[in-house]
PDB file of N, CA and C in Angstrom:
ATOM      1  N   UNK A   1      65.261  77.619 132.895  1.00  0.00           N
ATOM      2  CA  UNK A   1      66.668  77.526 133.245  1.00  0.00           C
ATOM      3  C   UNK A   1      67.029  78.560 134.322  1.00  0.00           C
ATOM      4  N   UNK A   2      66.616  79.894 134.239  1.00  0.00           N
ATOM      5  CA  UNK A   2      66.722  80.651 134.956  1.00  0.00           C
ATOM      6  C   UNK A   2      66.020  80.235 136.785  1.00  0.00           C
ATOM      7  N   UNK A   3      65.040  80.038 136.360  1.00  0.00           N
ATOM      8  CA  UNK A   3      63.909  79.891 137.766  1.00  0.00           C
ATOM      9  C   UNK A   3      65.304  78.750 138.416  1.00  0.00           C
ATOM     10  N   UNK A   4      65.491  77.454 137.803  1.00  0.00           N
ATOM     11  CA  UNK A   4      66.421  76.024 138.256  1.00  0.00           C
ATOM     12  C   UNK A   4      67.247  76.908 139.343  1.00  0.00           C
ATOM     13  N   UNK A   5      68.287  77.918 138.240  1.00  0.00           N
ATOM     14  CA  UNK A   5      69.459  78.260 138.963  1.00  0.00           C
ATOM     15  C   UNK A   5      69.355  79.714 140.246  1.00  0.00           C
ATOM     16  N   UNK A   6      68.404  79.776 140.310  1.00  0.00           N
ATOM     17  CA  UNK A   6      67.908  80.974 141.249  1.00  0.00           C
ATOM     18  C   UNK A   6      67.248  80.000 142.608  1.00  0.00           C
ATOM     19  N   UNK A   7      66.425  78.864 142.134  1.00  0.00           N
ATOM     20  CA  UNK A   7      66.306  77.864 143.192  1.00  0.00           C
ATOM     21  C   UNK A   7      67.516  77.386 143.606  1.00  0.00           C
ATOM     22  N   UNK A   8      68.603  77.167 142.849  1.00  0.00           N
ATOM     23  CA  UNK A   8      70.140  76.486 143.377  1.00  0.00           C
ATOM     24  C   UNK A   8      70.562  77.197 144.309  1.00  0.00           C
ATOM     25  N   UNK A   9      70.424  78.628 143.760  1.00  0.00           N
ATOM     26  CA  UNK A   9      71.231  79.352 144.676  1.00  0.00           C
ATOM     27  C   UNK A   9      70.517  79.503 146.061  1.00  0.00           C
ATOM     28  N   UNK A  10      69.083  79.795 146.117  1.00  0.00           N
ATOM     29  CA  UNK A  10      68.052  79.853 147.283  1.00  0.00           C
ATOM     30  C   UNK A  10      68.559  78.463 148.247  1.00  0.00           C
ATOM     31  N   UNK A  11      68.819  77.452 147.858  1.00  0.00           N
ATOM     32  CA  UNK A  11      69.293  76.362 148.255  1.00  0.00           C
ATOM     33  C   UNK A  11      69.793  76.037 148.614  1.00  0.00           C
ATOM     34  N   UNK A  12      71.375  76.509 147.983  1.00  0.00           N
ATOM     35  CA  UNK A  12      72.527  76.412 148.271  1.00  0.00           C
ATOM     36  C   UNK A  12      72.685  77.550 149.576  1.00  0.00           C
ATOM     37  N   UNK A  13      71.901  78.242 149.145  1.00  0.00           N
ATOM     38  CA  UNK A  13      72.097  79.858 150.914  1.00  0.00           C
ATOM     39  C   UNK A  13      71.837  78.902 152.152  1.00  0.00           C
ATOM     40  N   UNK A  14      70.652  78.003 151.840  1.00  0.00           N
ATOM     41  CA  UNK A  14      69.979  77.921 153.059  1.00  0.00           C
ATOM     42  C   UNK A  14      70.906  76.218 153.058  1.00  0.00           C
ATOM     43  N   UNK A  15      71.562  75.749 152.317  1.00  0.00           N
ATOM     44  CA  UNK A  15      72.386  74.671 152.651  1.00  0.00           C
ATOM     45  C   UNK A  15      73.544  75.183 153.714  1.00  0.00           C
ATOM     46  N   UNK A  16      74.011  76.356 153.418  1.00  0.00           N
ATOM     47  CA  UNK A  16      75.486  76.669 153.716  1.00  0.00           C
ATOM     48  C   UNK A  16      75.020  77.332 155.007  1.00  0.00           C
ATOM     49  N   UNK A  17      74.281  78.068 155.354  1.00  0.00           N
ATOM     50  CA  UNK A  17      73.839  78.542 156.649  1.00  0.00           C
ATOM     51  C   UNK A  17      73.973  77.747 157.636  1.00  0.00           C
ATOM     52  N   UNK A  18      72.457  76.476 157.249  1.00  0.00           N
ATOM     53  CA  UNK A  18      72.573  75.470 158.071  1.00  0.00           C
ATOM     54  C   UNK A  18      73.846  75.114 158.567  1.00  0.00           C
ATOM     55  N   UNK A  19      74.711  74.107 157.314  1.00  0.00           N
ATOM     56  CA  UNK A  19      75.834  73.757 157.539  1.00  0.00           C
ATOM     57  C   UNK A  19      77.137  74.606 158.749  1.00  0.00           C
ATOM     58  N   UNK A  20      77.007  76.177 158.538  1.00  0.00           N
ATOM     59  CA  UNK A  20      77.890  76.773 158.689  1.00  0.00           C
ATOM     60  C   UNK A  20      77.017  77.003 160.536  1.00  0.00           C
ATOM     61  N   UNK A  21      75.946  76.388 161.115  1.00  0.00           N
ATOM     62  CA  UNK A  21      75.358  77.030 162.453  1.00  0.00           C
ATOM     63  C   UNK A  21      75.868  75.245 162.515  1.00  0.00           C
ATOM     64  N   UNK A  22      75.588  74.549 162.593  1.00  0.00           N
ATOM     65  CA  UNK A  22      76.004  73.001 162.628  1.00  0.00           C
ATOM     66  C   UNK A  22      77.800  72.626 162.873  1.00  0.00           C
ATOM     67  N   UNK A  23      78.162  73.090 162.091  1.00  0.00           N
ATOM     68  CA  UNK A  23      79.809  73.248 161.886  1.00  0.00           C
ATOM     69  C   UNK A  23      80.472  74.331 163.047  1.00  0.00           C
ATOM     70  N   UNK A  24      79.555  75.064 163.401  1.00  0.00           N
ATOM     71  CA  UNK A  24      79.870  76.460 164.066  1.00  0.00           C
ATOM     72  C   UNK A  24      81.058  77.281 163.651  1.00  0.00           C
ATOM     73  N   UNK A  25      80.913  77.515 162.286  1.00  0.00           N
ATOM     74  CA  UNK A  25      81.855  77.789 161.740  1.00  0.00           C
ATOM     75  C   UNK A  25      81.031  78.778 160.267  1.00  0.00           C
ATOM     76  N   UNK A  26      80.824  80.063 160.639  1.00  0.00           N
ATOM     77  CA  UNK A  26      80.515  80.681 159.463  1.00  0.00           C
ATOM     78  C   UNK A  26      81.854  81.926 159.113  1.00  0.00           C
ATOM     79  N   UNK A  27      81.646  81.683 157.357  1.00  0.00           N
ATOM     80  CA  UNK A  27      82.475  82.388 156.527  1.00  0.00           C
ATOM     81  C   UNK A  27      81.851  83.249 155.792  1.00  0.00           C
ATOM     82  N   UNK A  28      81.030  83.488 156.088  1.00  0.00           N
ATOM     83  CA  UNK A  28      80.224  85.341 155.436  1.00  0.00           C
ATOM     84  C   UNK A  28      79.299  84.708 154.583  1.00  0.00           C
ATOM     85  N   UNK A  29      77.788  85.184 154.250  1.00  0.00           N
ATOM     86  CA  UNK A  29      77.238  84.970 153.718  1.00  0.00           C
ATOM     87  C   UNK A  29      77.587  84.229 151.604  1.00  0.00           C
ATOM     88  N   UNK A  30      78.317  84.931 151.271  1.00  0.00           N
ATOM     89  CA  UNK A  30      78.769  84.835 149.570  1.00  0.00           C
ATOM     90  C   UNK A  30      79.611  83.251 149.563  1.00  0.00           C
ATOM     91  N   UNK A  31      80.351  83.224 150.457  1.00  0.00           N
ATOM     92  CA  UNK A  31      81.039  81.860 150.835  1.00  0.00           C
ATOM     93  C   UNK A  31      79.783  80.332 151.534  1.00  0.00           C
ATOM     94  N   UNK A  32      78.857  81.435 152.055  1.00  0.00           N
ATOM     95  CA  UNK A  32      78.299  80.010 152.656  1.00  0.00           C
ATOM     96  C   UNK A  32      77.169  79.733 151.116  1.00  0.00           C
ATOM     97  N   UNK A  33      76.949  80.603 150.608  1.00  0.00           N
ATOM     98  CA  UNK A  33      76.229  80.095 149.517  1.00  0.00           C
ATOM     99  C   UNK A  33      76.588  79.503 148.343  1.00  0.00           C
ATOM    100  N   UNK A  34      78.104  79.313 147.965  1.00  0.00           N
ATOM    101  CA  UNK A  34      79.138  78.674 147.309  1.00  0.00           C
ATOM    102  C   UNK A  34      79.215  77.531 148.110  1.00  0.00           C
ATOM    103  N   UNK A  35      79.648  77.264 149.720  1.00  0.00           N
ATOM    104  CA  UNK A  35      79.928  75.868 149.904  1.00  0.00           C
ATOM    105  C   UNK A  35      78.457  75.207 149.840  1.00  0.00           C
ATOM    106  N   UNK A  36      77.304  76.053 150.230  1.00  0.00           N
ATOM    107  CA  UNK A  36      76.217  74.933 149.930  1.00  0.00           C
ATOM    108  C   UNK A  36      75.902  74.909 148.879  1.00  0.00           C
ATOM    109  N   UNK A  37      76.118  75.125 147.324  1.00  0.00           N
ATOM    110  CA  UNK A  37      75.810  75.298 146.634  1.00  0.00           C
ATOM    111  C   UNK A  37      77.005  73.804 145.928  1.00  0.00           C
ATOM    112  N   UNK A  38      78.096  73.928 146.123  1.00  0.00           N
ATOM    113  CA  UNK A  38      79.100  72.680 145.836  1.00  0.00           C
ATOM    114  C   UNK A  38      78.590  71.710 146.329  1.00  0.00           C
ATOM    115  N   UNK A  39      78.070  72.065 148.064  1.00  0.00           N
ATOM    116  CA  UNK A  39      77.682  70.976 149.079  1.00  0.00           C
ATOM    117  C   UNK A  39      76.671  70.228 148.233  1.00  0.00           C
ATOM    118  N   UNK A  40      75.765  70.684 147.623  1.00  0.00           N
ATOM    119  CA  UNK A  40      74.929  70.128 147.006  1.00  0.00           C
ATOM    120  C   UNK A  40      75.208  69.068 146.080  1.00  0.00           C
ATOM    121  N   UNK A  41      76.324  69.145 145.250  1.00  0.00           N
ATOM    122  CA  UNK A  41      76.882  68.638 144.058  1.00  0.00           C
ATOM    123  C   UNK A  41      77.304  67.039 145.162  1.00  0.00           C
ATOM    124  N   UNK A  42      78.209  67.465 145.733  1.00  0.00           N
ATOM    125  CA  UNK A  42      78.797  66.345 146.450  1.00  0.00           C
ATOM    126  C   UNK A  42      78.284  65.829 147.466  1.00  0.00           C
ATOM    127  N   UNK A  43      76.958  66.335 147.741  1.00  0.00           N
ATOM    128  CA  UNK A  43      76.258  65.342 148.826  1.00  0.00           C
ATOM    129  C   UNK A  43      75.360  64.864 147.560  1.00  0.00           C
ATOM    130  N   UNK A  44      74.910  65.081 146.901  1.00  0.00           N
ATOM    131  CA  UNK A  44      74.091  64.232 146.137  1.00  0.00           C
ATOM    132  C   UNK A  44      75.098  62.884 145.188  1.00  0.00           C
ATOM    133  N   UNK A  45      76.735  63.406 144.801  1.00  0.00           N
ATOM    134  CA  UNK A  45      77.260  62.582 144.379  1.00  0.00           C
ATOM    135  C   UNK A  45      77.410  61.312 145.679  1.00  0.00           C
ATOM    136  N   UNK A  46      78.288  61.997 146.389  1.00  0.00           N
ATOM    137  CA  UNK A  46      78.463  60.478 147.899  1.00  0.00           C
ATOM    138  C   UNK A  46      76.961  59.943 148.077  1.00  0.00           C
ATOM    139  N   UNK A  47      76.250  60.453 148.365  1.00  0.00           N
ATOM    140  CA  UNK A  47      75.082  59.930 148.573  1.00  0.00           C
ATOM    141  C   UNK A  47      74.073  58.769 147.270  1.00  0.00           C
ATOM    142  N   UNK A  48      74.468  59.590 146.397  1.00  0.00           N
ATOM    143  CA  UNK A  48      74.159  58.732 144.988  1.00  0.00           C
ATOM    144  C   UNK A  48      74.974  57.191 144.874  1.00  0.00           C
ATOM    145  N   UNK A  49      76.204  57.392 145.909  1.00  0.00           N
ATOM    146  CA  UNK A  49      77.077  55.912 145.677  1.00  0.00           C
ATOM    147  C   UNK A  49      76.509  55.033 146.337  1.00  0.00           C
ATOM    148  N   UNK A  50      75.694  55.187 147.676  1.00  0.00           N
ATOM    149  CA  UNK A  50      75.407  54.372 148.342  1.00  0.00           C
ATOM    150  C   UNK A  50      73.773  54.136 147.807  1.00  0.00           C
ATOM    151  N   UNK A  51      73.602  54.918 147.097  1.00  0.00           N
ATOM    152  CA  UNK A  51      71.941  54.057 146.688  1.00  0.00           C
ATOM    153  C   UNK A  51      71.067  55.225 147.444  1.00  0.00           C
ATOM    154  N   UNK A  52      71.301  56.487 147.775  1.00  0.00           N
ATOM    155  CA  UNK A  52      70.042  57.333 148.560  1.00  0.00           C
ATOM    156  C   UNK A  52      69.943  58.553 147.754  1.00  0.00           C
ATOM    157  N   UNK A  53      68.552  58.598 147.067  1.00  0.00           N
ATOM    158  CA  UNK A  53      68.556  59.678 146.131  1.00  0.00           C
ATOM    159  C   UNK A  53      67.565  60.767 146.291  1.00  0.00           C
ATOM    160  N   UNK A  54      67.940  62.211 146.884  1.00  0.00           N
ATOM    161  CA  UNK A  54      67.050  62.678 147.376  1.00  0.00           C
ATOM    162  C   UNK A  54      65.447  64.034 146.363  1.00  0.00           C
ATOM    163  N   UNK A  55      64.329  63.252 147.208  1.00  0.00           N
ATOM    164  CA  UNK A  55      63.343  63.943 146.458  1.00  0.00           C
ATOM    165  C   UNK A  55      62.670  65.214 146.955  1.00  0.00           C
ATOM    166  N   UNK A  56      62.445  65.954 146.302  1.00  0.00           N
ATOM    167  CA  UNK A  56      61.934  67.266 146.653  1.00  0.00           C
ATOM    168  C   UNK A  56      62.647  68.255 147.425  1.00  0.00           C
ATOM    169  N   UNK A  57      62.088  69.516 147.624  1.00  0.00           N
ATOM    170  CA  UNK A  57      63.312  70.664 148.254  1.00  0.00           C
ATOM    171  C   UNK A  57      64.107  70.268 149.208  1.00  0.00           C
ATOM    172  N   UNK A  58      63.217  69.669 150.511  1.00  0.00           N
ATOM    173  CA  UNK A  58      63.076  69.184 151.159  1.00  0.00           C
ATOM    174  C   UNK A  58      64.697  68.010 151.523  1.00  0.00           C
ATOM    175  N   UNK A  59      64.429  67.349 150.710  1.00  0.00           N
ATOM    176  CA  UNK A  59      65.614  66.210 150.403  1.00  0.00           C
ATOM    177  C   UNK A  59      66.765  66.742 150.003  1.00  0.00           C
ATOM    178  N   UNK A  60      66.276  67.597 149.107  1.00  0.00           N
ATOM    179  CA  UNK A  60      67.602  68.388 148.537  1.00  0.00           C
ATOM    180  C   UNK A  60      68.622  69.243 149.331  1.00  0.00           C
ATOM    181  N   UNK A  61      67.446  69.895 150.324  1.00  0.00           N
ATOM    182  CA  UNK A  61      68.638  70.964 151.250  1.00  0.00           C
ATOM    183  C   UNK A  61      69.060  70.203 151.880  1.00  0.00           C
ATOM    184  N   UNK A  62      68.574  68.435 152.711  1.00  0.00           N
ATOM    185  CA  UNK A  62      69.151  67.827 153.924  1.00  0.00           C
ATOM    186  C   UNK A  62      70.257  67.259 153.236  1.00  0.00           C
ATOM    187  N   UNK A  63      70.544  66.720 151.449  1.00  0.00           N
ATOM    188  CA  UNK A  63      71.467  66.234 151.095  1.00  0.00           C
ATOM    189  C   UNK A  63      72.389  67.398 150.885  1.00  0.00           C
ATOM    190  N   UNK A  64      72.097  68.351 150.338  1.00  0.00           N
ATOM    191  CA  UNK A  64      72.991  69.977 150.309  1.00  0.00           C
ATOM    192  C   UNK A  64      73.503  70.155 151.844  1.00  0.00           C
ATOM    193  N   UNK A  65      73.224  69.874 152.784  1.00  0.00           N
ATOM    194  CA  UNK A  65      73.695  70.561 153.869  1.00  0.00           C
ATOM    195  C   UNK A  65      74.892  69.019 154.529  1.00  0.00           C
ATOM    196  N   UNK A  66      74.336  68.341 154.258  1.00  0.00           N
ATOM    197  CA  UNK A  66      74.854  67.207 154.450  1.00  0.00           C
ATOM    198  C   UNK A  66      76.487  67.132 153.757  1.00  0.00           C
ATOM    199  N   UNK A  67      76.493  67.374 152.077  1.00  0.00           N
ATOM    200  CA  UNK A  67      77.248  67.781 151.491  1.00  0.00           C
ATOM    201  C   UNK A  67      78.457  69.283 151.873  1.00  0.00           C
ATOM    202  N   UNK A  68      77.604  70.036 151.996  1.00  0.00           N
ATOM    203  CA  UNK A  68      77.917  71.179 152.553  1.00  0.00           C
ATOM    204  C   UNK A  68      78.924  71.008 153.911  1.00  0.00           C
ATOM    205  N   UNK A  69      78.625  70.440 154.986  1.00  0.00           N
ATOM    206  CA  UNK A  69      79.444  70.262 155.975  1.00  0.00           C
ATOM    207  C   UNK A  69      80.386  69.379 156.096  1.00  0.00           C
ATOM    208  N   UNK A  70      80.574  68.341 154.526  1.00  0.00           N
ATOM    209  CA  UNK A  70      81.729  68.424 154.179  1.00  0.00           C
ATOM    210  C   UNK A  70      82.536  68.992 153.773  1.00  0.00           C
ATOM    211  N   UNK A  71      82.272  69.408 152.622  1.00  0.00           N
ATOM    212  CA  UNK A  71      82.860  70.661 152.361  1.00  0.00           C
ATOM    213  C   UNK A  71      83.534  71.849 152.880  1.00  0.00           C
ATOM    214  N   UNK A  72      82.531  72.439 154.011  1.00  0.00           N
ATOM    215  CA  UNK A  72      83.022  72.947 155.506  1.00  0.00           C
ATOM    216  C   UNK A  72      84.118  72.571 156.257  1.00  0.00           C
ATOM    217  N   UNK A  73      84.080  71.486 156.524  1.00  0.00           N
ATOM    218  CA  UNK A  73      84.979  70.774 157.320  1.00  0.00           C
ATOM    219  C   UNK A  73      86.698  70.558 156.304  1.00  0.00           C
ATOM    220  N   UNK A  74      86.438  70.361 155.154  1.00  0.00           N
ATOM    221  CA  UNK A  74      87.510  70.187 154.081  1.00  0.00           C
ATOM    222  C   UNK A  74      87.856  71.457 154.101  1.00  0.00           C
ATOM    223  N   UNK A  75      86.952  72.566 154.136  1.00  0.00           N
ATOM    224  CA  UNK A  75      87.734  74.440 153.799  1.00  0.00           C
ATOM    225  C   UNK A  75      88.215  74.377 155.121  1.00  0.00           C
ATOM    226  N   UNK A  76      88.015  74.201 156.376  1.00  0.00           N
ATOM    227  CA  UNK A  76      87.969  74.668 157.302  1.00  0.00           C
ATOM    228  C   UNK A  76      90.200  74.361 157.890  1.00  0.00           C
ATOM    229  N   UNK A  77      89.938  72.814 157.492  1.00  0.00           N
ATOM    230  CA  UNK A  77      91.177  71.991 157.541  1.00  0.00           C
ATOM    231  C   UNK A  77      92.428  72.712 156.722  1.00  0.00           C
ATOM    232  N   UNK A  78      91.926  73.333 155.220  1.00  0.00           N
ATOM    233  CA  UNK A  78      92.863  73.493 154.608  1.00  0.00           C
ATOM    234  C   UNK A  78      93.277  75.301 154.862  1.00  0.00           C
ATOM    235  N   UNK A  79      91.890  76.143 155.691  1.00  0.00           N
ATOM    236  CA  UNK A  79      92.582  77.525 155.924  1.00  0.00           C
ATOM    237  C   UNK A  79      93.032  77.379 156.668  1.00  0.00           C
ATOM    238  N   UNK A  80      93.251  76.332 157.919  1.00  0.00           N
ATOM    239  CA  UNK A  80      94.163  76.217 158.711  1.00  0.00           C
ATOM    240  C   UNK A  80      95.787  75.954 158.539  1.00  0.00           C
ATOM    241  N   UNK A  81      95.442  75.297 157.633  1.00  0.00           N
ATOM    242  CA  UNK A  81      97.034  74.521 157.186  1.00  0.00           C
ATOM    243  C   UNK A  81      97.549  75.341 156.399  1.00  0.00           C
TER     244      UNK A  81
END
């Protein structure tokens, strides 16, 4: 259980990075590892609707980052407003 959530987080860092050099839009390291770390949740949910389910780390960070720069784009909209 431990090892899972220490990989999430390793994951979620390198989701939110990506996302946040892609987006060109970074919010400090502790934040980008929270949105890729959500990103993850909700790119695997949207992605799960259409039938694409991703395997290995590999799959996981492109659906995490994928996720993630929604997410990005949703924080980004609402610190503006």
């Amino acid at each position: 259980m431990l090892v899972s959530l220490i990989v999430a987080i390793v994951i979620g860092a390198i989701a939110g990075w990506l996302a946040s050099l892609i987006m060109k839009k970074s919010n400090g390291l502790l934040l980008n590892i929270i949105l890729g770390i959500v990103g993850g949740v909700v790119g695997t949910f949207l992605l799960g609707l259409i039938g694409i389910d991703a395997h290995g780390t590999i799959g996981n960070i492109i659906v995490s980052v994928i996720g993630a720069c929604i997410i990005l784009a949703v924080f980004n909209l609402i610190k503006k407003g």
